[in-house]
N, C-alpha and C. Protein backbone atom coordinates (compact mmCIF):
# COMPACT_ATOMS: atom_id res chain seq x y z
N UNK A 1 0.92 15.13 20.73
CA UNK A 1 1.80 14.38 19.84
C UNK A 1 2.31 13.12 20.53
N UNK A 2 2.36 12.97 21.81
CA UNK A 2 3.15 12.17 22.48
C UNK A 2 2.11 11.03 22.34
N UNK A 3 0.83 11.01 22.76
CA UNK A 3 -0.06 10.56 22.39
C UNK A 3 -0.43 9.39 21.27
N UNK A 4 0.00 9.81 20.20
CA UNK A 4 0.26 8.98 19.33
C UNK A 4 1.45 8.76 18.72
N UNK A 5 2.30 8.61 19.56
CA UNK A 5 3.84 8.09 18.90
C UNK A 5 3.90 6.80 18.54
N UNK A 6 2.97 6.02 18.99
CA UNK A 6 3.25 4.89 18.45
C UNK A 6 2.55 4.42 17.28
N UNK A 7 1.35 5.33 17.33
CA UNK A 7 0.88 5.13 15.80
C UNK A 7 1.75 5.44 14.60
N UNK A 8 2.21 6.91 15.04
CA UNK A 8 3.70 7.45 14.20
C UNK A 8 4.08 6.70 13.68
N UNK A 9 4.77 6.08 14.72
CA UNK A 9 6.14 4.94 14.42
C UNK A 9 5.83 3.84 13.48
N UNK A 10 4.47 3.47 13.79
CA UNK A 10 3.64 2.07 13.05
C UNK A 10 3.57 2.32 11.73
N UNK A 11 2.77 3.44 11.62
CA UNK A 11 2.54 4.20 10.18
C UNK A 11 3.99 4.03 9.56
N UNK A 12 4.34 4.93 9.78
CA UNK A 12 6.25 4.64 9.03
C UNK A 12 6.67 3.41 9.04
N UNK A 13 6.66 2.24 9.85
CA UNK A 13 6.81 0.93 9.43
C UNK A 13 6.04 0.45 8.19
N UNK A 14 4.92 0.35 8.58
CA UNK A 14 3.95 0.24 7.46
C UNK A 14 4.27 0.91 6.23
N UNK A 15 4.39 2.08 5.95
CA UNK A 15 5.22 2.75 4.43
C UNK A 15 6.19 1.90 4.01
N UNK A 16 7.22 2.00 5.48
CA UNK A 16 8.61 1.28 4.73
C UNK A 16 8.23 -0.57 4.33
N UNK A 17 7.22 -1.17 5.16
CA UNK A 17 6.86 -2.30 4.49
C UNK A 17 6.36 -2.23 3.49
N UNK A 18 5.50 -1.62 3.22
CA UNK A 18 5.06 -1.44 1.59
C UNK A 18 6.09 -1.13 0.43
N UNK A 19 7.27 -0.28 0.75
CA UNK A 19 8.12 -0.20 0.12
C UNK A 19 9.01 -1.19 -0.04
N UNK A 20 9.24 -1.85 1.00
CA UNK A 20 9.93 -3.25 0.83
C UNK A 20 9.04 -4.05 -0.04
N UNK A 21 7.64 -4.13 -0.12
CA UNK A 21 7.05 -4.95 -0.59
C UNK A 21 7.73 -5.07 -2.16
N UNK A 22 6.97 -3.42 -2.06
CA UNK A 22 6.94 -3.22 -4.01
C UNK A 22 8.77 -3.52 -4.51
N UNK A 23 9.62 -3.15 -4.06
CA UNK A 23 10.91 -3.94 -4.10
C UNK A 23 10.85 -5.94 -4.18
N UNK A 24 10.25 -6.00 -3.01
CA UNK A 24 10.16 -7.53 -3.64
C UNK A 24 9.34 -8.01 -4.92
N UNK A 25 8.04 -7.17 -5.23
CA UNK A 25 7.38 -7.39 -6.63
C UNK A 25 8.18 -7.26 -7.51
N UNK A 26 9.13 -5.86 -7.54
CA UNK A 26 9.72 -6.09 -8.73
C UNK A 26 10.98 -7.04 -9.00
N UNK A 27 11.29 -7.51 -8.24
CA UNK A 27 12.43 -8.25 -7.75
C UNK A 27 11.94 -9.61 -8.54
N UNK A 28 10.34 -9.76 -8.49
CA UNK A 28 10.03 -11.44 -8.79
C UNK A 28 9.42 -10.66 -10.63
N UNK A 29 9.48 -9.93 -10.83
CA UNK A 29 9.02 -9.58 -12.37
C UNK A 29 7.57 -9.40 -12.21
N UNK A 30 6.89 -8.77 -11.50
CA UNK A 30 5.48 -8.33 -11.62
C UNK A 30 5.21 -7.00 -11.60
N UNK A 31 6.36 -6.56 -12.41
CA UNK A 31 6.21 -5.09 -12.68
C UNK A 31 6.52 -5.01 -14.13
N UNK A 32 7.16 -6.48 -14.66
CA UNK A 32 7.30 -6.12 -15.93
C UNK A 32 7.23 -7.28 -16.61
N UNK A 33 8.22 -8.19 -16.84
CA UNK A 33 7.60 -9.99 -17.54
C UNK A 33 6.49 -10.58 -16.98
N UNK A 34 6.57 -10.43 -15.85
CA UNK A 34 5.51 -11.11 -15.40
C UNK A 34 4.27 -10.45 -14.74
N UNK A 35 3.82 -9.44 -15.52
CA UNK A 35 2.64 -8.62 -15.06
C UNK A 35 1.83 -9.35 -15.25
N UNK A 36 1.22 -9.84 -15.95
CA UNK A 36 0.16 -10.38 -15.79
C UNK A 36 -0.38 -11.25 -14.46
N UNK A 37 0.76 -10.89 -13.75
CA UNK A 37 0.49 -11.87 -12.37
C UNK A 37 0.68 -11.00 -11.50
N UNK A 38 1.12 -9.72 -11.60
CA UNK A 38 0.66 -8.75 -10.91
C UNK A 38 -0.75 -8.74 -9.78
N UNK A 39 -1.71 -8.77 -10.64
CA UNK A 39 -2.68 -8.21 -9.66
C UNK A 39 -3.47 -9.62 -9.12
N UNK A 40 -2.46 -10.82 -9.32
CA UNK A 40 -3.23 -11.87 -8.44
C UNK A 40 -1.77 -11.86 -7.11
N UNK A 41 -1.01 -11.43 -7.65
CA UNK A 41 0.15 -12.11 -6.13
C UNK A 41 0.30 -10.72 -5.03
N UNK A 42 -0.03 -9.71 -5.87
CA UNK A 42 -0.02 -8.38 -4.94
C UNK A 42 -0.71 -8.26 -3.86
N UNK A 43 -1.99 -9.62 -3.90
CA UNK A 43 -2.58 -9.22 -2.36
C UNK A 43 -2.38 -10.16 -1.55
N UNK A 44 -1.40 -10.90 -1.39
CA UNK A 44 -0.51 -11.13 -0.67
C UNK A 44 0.21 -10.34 0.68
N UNK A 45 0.44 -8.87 -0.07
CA UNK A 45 0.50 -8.00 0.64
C UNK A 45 -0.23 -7.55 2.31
N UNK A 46 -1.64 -8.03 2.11
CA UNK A 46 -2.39 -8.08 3.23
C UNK A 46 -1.67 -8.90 4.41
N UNK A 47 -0.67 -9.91 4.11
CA UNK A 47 -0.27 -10.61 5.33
C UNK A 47 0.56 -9.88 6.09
N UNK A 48 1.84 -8.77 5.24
CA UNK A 48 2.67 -8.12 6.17
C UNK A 48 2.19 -7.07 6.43
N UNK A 49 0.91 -6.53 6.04
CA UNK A 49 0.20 -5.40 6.53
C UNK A 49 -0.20 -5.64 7.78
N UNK A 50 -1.38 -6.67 7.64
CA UNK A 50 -2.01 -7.43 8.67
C UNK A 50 -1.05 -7.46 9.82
N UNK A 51 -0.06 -8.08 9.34
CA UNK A 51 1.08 -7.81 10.85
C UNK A 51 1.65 -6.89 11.42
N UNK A 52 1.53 -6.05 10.40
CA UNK A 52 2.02 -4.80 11.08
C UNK A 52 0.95 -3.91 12.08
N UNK A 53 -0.40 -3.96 11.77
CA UNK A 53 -1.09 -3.50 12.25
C UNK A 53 -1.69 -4.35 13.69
N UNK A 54 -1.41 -5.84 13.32
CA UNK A 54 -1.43 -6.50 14.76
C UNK A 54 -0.13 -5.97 15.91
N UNK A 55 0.96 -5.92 15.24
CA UNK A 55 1.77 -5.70 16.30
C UNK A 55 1.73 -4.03 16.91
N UNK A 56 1.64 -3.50 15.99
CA UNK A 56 0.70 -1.63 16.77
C UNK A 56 -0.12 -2.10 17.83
N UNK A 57 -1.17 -2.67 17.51
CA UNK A 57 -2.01 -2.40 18.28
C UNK A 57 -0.82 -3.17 19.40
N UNK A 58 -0.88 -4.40 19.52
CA UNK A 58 -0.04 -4.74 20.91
C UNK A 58 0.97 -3.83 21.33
N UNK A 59 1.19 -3.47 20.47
CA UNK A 59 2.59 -2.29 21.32
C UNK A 59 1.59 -1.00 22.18
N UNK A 60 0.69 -0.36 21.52
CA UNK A 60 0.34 0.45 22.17
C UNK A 60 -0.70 -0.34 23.25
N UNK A 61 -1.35 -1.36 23.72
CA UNK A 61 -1.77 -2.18 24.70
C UNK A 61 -0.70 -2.37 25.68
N UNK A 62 0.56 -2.78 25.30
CA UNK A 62 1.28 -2.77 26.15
C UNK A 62 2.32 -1.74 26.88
N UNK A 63 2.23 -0.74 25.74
CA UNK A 63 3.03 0.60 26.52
C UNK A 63 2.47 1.64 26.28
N UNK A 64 1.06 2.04 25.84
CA UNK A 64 0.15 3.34 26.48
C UNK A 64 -0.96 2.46 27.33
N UNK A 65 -1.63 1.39 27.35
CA UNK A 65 -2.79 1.17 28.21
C UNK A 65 -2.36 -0.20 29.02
N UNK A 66 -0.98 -0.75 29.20
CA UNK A 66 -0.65 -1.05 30.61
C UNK A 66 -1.25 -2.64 29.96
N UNK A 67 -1.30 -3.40 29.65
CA UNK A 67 -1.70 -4.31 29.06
C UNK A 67 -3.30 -4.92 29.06
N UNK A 68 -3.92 -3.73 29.39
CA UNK A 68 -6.11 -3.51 28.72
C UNK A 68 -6.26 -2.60 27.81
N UNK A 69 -6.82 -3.09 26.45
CA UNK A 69 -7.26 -2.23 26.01
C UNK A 69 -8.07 -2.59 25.59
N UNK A 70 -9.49 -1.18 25.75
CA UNK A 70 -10.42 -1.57 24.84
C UNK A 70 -10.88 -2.06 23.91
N UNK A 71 -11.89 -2.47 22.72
CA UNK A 71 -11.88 -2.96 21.52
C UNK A 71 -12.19 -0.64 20.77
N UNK A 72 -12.46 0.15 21.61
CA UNK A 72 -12.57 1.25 21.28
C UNK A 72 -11.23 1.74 21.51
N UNK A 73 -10.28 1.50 22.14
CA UNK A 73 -9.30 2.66 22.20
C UNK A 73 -8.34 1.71 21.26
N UNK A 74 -8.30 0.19 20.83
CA UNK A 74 -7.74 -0.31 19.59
C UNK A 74 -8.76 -0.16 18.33
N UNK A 75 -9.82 0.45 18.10
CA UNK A 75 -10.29 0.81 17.18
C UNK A 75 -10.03 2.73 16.81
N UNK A 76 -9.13 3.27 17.48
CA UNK A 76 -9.02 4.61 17.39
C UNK A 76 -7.52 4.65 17.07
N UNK A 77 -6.81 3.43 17.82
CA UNK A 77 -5.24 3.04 17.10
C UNK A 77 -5.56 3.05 16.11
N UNK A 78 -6.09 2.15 15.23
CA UNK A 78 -6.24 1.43 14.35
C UNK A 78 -6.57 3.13 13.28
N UNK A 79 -7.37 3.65 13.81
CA UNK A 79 -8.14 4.81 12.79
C UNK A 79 -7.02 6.18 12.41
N UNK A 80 -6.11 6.32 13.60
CA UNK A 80 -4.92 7.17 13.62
C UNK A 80 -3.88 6.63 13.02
N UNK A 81 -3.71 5.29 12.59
CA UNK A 81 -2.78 5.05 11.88
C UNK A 81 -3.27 4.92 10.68
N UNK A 82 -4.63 4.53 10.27
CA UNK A 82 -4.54 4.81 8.82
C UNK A 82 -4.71 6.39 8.27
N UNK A 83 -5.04 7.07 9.19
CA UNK A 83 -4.89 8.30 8.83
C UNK A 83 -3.92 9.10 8.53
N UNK A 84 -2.81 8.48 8.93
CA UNK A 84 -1.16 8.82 8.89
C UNK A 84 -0.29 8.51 7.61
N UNK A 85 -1.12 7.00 7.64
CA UNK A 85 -0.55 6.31 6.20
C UNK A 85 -1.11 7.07 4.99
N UNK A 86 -2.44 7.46 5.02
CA UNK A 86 -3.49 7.64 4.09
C UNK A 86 -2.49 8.95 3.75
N UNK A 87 -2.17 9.56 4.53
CA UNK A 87 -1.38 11.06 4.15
C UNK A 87 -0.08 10.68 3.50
N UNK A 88 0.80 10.12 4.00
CA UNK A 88 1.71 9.25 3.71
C UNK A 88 2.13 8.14 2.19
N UNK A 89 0.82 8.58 2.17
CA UNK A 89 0.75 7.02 1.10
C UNK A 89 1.14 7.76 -0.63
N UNK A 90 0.89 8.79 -0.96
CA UNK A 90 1.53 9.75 -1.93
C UNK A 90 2.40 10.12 -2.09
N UNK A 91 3.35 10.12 -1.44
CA UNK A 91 4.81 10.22 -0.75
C UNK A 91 5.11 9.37 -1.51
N UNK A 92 5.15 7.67 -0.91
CA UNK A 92 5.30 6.22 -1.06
C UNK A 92 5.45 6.17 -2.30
N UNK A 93 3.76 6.69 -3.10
CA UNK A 93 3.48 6.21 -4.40
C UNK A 93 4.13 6.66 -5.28
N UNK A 94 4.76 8.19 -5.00
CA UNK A 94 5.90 8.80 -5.61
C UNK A 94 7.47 8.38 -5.98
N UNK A 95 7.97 7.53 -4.84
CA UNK A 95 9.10 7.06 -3.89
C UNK A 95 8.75 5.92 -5.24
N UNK A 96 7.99 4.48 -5.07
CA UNK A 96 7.83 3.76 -6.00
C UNK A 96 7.95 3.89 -7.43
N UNK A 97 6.93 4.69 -8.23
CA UNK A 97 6.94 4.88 -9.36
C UNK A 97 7.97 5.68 -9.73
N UNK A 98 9.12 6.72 -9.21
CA UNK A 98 10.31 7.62 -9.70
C UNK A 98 11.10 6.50 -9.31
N UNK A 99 11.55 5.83 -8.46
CA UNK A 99 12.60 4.95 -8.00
C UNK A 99 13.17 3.63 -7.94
N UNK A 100 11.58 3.03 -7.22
CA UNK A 100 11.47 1.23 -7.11
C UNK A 100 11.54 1.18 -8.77
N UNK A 101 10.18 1.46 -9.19
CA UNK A 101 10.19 0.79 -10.71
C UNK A 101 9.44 1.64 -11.41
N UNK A 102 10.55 2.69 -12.17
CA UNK A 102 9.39 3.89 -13.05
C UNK A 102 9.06 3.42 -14.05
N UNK A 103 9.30 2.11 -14.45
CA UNK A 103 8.50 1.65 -16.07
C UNK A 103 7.14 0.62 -15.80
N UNK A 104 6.74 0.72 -14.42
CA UNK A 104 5.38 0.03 -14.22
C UNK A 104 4.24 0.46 -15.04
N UNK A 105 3.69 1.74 -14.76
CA UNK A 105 2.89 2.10 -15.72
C UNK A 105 2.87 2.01 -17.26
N UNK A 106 4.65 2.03 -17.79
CA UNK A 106 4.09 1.78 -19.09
C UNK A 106 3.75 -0.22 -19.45
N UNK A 107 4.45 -0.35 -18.70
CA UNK A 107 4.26 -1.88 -18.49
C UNK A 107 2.73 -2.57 -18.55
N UNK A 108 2.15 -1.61 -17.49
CA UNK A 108 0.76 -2.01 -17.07
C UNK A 108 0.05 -1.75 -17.93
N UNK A 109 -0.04 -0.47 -18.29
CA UNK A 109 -0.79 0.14 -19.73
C UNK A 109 -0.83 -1.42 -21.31
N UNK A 110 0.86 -1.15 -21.17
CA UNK A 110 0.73 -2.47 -22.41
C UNK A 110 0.18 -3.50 -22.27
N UNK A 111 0.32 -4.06 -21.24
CA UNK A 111 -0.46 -5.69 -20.88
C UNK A 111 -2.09 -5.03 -20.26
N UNK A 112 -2.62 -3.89 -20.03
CA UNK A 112 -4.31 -3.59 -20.30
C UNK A 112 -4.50 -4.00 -21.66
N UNK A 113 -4.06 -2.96 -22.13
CA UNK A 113 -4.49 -3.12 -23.51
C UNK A 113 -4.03 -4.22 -24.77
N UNK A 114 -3.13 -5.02 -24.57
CA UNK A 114 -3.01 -6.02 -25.30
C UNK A 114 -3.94 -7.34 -24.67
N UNK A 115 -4.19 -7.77 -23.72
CA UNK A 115 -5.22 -8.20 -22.88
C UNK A 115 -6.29 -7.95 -23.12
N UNK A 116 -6.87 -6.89 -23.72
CA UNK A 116 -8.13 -6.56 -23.96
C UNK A 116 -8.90 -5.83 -22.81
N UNK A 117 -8.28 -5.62 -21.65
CA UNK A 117 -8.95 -5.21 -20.58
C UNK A 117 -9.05 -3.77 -20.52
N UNK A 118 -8.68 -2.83 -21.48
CA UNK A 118 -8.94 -1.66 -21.08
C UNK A 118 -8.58 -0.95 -22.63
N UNK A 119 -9.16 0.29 -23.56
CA UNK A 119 -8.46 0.99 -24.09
C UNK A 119 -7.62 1.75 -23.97
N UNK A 120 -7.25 1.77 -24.74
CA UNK A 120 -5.37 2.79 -24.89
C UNK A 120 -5.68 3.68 -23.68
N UNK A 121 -6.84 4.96 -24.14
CA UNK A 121 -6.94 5.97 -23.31
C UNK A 121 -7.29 5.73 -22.03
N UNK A 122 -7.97 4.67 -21.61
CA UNK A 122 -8.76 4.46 -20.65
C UNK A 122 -7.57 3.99 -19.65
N UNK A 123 -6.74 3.09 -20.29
CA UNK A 123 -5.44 2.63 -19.36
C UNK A 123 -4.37 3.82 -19.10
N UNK A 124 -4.69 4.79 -20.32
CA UNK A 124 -3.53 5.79 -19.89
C UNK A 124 -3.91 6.66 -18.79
N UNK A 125 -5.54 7.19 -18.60
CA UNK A 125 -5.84 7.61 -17.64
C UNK A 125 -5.66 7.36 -16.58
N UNK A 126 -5.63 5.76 -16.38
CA UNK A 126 -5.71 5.52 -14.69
C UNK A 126 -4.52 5.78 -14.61
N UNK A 127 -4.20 4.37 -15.45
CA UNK A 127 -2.02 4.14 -14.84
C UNK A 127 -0.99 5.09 -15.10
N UNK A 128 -1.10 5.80 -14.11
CA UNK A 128 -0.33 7.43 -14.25
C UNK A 128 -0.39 7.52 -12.80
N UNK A 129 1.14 8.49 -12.34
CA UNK A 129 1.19 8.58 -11.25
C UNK A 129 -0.08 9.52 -10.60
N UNK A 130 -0.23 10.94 -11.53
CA UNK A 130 -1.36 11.32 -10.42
C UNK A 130 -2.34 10.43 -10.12
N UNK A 131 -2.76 10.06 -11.00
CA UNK A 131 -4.11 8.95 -10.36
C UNK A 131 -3.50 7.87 -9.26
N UNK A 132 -2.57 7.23 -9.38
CA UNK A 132 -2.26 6.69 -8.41
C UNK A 132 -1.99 7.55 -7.14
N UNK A 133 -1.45 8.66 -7.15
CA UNK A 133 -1.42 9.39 -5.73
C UNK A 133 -2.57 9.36 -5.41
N UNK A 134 -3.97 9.72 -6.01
CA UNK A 134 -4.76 10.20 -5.99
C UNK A 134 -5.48 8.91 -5.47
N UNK A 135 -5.51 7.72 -6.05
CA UNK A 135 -6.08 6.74 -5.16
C UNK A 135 -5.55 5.70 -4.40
N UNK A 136 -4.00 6.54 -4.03
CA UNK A 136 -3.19 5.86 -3.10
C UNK A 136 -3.90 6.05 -1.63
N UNK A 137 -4.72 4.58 -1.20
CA UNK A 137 -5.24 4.48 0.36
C UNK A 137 -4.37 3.17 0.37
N UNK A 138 -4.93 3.02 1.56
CA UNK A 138 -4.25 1.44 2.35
C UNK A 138 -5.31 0.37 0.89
N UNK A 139 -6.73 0.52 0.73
CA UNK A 139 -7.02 -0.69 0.01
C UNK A 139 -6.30 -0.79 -1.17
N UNK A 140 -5.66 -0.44 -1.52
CA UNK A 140 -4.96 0.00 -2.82
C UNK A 140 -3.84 -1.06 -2.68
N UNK A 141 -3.10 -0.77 -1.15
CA UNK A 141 -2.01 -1.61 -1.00
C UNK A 141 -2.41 -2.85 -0.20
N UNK A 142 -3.44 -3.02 -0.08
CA UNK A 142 -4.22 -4.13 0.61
C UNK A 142 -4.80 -4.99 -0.27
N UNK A 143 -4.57 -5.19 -1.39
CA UNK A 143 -5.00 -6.25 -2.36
C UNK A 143 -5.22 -5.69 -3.95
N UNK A 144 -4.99 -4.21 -4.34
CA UNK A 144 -5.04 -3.48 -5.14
C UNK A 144 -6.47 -3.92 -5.92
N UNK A 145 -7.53 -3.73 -5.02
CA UNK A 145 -8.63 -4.14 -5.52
C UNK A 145 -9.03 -3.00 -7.22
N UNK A 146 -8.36 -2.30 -7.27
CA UNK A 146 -9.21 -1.30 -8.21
C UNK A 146 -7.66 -1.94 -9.46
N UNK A 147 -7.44 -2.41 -9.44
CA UNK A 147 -6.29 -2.80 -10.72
C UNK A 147 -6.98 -2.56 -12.04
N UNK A 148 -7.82 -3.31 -12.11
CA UNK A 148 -8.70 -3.24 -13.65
C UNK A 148 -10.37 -2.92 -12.72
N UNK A 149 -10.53 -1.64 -13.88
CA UNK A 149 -11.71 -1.58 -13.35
C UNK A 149 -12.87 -2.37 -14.19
């Protein structure tokens, strides 16, 4: 366990940035007036990810491997923390949709289907929390590539 404490620690930053994130989305109305801009400003997100995962790795370079590290023992950081998040990330998606903003989905659903981008059923299927637990990974919060399928 000691081992990876700093992935730990990273991982849990990383949640709580994502949670800050989705607080700032809804904060600017892309959870609800302004959905339709949802799934172009959300990957944005990649920048405070991106940083978070740059500064892991330097932390554990500088206080488990003494300031060398491999491009393999920062590619095994890198793999233990998304493995942490990946577990983690259902939690989050829970935390969001009951708390940050529980009227996203119906939000999202209405602007699919008035948009034309999806039927009734087809939007009700995805945009629902199980499915979102269910395809809550990091790419999800990394540019929400699967928004409209």
């Amino acid at each position: 366990m000691k081992n990876i404490k700093i992935e730990l620690k990273w991982a849990f930053i990383f949640i709580l940035t994502m949670l800050l994130w989705m607080l700032f989305e809804k904060s600017m109305g892309w959870h609800d007036e302004k959905i339709a801009d949802h799934a172009t400003y959300t990957n944005f997100f990649a920048i405070p990810a991106i940083l978070v995962y740059v500064f892991a790795l330097l932390d554990k370079k500088r206080n488990t491997y003494f300031g060398r590290m491999s491009y393999k023992q920062g590619v095994v950081t890198g793999l233990i923390m998304t493995l942490i998040i990946a577990l983690l990330s259902p939690l989050a998606q829970y935390v969001i949709s009951t708390y940050i903003t529980p009227e996203y989905f119906t939000n999202v659903i209405e602007h699919a289907v008035t948009s034309g981008k999806m039927t009734l059923a087809d939007a009700e299927a995805y945009f629902n929390l199980k499915s979102y637990m269910v395809q809550s990974d990091q790419s999800e919060y990394l540019g929400r590539l699967k928004f409209y399928p």
